[in-house]
C-alpha atoms as a PDB file:
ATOM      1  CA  UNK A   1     -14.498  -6.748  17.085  1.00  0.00           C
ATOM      2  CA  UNK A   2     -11.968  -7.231  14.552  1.00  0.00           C
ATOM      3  CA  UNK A   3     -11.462  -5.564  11.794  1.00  0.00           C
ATOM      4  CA  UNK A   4     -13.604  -7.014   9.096  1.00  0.00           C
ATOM      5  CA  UNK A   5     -16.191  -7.782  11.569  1.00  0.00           C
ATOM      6  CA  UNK A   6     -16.739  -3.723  11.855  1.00  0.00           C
ATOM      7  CA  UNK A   7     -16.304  -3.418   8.205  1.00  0.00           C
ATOM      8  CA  UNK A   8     -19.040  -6.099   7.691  1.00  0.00           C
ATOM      9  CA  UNK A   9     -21.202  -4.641  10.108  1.00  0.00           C
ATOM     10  CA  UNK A  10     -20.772  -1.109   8.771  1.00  0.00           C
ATOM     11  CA  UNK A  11     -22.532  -2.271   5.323  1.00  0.00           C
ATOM     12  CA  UNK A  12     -24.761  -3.818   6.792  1.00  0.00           C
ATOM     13  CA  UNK A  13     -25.818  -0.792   8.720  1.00  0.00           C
ATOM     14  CA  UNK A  14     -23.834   2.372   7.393  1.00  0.00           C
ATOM     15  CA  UNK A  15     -25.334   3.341   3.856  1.00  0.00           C
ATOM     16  CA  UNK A  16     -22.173   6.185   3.413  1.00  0.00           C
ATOM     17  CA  UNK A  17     -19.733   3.329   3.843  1.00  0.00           C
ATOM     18  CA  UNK A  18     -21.560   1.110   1.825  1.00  0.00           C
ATOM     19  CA  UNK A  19     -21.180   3.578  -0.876  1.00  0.00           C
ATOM     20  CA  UNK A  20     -17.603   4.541  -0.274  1.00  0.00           C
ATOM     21  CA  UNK A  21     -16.759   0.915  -0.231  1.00  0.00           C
ATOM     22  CA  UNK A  22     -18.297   0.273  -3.694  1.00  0.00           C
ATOM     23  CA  UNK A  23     -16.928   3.355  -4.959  1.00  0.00           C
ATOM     24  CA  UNK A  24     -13.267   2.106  -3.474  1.00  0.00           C
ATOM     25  CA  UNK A  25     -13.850  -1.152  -5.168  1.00  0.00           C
ATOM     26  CA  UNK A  26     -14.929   0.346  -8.511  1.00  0.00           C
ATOM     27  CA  UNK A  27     -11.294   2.391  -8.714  1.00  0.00           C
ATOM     28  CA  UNK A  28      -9.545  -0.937  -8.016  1.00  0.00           C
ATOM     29  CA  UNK A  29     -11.234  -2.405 -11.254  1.00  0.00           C
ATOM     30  CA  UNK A  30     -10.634   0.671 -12.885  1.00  0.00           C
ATOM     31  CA  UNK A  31      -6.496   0.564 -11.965  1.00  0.00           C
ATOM     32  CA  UNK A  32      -6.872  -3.580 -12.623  1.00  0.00           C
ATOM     33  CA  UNK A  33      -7.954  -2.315 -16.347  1.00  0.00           C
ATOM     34  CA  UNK A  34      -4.981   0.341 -17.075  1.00  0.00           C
ATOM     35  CA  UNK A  35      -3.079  -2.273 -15.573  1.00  0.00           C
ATOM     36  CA  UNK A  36      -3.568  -4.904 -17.954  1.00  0.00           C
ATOM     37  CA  UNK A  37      -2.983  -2.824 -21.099  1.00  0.00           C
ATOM     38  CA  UNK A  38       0.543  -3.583 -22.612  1.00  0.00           C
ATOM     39  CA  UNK A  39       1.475  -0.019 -23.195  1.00  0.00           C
ATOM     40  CA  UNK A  40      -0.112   2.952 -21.249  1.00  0.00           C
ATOM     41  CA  UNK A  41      -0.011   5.875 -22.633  1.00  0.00           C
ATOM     42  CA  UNK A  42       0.084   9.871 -20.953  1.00  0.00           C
ATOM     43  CA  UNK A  43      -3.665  10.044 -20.835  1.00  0.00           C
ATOM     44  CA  UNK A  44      -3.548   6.486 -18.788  1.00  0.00           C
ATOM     45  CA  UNK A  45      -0.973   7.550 -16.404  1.00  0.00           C
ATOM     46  CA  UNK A  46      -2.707  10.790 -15.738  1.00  0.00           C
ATOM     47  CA  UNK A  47      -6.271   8.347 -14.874  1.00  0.00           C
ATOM     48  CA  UNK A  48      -3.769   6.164 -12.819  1.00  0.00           C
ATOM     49  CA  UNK A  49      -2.467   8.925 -10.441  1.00  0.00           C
ATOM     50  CA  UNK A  50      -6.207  10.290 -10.423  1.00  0.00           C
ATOM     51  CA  UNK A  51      -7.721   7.587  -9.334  1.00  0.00           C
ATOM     52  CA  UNK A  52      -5.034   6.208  -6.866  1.00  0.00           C
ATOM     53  CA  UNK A  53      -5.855   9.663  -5.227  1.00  0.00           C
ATOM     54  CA  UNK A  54      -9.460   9.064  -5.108  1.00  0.00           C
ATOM     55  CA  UNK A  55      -9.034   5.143  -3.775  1.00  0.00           C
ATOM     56  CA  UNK A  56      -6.522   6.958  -1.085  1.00  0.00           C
ATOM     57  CA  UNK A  57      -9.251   9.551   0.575  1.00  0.00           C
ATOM     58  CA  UNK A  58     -12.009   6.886   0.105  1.00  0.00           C
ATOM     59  CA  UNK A  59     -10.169   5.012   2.553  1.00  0.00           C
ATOM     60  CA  UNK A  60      -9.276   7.601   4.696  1.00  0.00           C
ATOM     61  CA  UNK A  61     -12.782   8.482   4.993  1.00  0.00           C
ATOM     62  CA  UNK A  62     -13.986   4.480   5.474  1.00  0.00           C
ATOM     63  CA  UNK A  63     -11.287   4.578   8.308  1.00  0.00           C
ATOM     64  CA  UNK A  64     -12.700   7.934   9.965  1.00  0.00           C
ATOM     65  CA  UNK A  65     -16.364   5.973   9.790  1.00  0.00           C
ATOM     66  CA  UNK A  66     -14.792   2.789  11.205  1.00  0.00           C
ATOM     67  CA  UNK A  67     -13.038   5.113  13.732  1.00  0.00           C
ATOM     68  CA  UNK A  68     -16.125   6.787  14.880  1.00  0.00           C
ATOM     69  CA  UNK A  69     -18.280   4.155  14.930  1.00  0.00           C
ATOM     70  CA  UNK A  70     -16.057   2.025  17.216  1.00  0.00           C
ATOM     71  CA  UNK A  71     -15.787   5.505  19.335  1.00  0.00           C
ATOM     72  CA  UNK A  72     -19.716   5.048  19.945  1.00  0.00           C
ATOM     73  CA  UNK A  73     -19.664   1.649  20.872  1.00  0.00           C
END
């Protein structure tokens, strides 16, 4: 099973990686947004950094899931 195959099959039937992967989308929006402004200012750098961090472990985690779940299998 490649890759996106598990990840497709994981929302299908994994309701934690479901939600991480919405939540991991949801930062990317949120970084598309400070993104597009013309001049950031401290307070947007600061949400930048904070939510790069959060994308980061949500990721890690999806990965553990993925890991485990192809451990099972």
């Amino acid at each position: 099973m490649n890759e996106q195959e598990l990840k497709d099959t994981l929302v299908r039937e994994n309701g934690e990686f479901r939600k991480i992967l919405e939540e991991h989308r949801s930062c990317e929006l949120e970084l598309d947004r400070i993104r597009e402004k013309t001049h950031l200012t401290e307070a947007d750098d600061v949400a930048e950094r904070e939510i790069k961090k959060r994308k980061l472990a949500l990721k890690d985690r999806m990965y553990r899931i993925m890991a485990d779940f192809e451990n099972r299998s």
